[in-house]
Structures are given as structure tokens and as C-alpha cells.
Protein backbone atom coordinates (compact mmCIF):
# COMPACT_ATOMS: atom_id res chain seq x y z
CA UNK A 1 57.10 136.34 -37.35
CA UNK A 2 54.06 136.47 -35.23
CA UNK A 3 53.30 133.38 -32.40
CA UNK A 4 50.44 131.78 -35.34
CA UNK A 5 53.57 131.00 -37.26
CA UNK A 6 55.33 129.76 -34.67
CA UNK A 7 52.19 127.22 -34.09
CA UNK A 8 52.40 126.65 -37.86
CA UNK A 9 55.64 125.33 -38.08
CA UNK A 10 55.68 122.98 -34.75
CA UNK A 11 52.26 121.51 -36.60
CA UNK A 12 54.15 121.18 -39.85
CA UNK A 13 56.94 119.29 -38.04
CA UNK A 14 54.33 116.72 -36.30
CA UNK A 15 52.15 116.85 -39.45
CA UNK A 16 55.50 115.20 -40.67
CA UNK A 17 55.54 112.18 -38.76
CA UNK A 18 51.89 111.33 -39.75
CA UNK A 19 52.31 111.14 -43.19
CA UNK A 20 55.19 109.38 -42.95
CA UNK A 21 54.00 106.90 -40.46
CA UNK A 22 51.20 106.06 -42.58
CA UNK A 23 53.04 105.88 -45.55
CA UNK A 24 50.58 108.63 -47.21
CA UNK A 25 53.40 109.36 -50.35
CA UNK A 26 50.55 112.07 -51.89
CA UNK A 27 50.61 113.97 -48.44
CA UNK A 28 54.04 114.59 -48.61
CA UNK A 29 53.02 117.67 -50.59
CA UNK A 30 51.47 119.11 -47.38
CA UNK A 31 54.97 118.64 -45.91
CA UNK A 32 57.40 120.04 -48.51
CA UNK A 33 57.49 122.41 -51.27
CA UNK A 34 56.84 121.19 -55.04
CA UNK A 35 60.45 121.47 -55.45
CA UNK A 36 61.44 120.44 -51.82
CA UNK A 37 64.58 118.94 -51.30
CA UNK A 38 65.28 115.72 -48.59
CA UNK A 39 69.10 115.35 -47.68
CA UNK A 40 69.97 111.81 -46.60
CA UNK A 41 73.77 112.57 -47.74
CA UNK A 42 74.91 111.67 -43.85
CA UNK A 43 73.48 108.39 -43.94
CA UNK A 44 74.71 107.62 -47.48
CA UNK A 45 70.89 107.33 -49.38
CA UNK A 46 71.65 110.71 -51.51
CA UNK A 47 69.16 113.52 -52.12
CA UNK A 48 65.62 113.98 -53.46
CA UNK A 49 64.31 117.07 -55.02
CA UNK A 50 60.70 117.95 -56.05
CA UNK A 51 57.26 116.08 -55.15
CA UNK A 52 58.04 113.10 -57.59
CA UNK A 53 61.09 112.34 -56.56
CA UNK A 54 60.51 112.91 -52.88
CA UNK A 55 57.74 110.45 -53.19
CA UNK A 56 59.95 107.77 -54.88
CA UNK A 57 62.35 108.06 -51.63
CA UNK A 58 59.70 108.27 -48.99
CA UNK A 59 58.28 105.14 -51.08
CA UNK A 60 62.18 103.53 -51.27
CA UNK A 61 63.13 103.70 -47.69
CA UNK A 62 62.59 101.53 -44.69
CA UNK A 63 60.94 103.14 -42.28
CA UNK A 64 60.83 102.82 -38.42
CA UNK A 65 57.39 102.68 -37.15
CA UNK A 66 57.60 105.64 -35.41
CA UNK A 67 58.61 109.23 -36.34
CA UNK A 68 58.98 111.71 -33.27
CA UNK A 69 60.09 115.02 -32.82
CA UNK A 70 61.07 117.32 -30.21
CA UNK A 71 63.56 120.08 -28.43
CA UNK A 72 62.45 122.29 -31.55
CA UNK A 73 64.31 125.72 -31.83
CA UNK A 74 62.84 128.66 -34.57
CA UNK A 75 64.97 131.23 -35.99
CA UNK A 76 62.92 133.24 -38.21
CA UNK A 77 64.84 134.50 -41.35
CA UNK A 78 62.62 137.43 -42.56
CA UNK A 79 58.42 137.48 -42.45
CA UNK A 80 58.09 134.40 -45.21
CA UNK A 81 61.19 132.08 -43.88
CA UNK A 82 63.10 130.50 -40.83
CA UNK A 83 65.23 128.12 -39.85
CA UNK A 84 64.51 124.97 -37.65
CA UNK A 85 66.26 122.68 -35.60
CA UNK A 86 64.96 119.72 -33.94
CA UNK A 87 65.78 116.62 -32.51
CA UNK A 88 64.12 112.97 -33.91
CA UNK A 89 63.75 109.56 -32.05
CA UNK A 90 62.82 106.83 -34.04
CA UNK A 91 61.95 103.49 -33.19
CA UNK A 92 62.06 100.18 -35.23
CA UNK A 93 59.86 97.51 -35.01
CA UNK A 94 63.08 95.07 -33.53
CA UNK A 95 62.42 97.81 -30.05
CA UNK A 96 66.09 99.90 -31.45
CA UNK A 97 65.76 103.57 -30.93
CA UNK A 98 67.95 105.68 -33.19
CA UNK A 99 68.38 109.36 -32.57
CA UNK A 100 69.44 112.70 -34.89
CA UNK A 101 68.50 116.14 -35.86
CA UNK A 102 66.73 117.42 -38.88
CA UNK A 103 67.93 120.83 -39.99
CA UNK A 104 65.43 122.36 -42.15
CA UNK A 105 64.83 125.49 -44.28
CA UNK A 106 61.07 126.03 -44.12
CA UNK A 107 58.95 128.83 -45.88
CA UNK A 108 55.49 130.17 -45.92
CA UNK A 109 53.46 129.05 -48.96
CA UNK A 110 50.78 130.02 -50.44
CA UNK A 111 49.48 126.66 -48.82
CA UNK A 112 51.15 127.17 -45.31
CA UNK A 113 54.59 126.53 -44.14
CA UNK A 114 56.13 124.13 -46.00
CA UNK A 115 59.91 121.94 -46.11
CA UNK A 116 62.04 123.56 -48.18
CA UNK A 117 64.93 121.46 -47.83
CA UNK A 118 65.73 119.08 -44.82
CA UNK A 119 69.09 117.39 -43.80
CA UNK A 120 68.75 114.65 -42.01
CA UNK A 121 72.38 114.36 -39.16
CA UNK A 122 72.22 111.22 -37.40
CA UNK A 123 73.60 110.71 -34.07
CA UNK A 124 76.06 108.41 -33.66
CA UNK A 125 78.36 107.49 -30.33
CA UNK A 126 80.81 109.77 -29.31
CA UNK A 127 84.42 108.98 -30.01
CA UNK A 128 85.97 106.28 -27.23
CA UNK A 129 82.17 105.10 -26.34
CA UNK A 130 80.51 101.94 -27.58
């Protein structure tokens, strides 16, 4: 994996927050694959796979206004694939800040790096703290 991809995939993980930020459902295809799969099993909204059902989500949730990412780690898996790890802080329009990790299977497309699955892990208090 040369140091372009590297830069690929930390611009794919911003490009993220934009498009969800603004809501821009059609731009999720820059994001994931066609048959891309979004795992929201840990905070109990299921899974979506492939562009129309990803879209349907994105559309279904309720969104924070603000999508960031961060402490990003890249463990390439072959010339075409890799694994990422990052941390997200959101922030709702109330002023709450939640916190998690997105754990994501990305690949290199004939259209760029693209999601091929992500797995959202919230962060929650650790046992015996409020």
C-alpha cells in the first residue's frame, strides 16, 4: 500500500462526514460500495446492505449535526484492501457529545476507496461509573 492510499482512505473517512452532514443520500455512493454494508447492530437499528438500502437508513436516522473523526489506525490487508479503525465524536444539536469507533473494511474501487462494510461500537461508561 503506497502513502497515496493512505491519503485516500483518511479523505474517504472525512468525505464521510460531509455527506452525511448534509444529508446528500445520492453521495453515499462515493462513500460505500454498491453493495456496502452499515452495521448499527450495537445500537439496536439493524443492518443495511447495498446503495438503496443504505440510503433508506442514512434517510431513517436522526442525525447529530456533526460527524467527526479521528485517532485513525490503517492496516492494509493486501494491495486492493485494509482495515480501519477510528474513533467518532458526535454532537447533537441539545450540546450532548456521544463518542464510539467505526470499524470498517474498506477496498479500492474502480472509483477509489470505498466502505465495504462499517460497524458502528458505541462507547458507553465503564462499569461502576455514571
Amino acid at each position: 500500500m503506497q502513502s497515496s492510499d493512505l491519503f485516500a482512505i483518511h479523505d474517504l473517512l472525512a468525505r464521510y462526514g460531509h455527506v452525511v452532514d448534509d444529508a446528500d443520500w445520492p453521495r453515499l455512493s462515493e462513500v460505500f460500495c454498491d453493495d456496502g454494508e452499515f452495521d448499527l447492530e450495537a445500537i439496536g437499528r439493524g443492518r443495511a446492505q447495498g446503495m438503496e438500502e443504505l440510503q433508506v437508513c442514512f434517510a431513517g436516522l436522526d442525525h447529530p449535526l456533526a460527524h467527526h473523526t479521528t485517532n485513525v489506525t490503517i492496516e492494509p490487508d493486501g494491495v486492493q484492501r485494509a482495515r480501519v479503525r477510528c474513533k467518532y465524536l458526535v454532537v447533537s444539536d441539545d450540546g450532548r457529545a456521544r463518542t464510539g469507533e467505526y470499524h470498517d473494511d474498506v477496498v479500492h474501487t474502480p472509483e477509489g476507496w470505498r466502505i465495504e462494510r462499517r460497524v458502528v461500537v458505541p462507547r458507553r461508561a465503564r462499569p461502576g461509573q455514571a
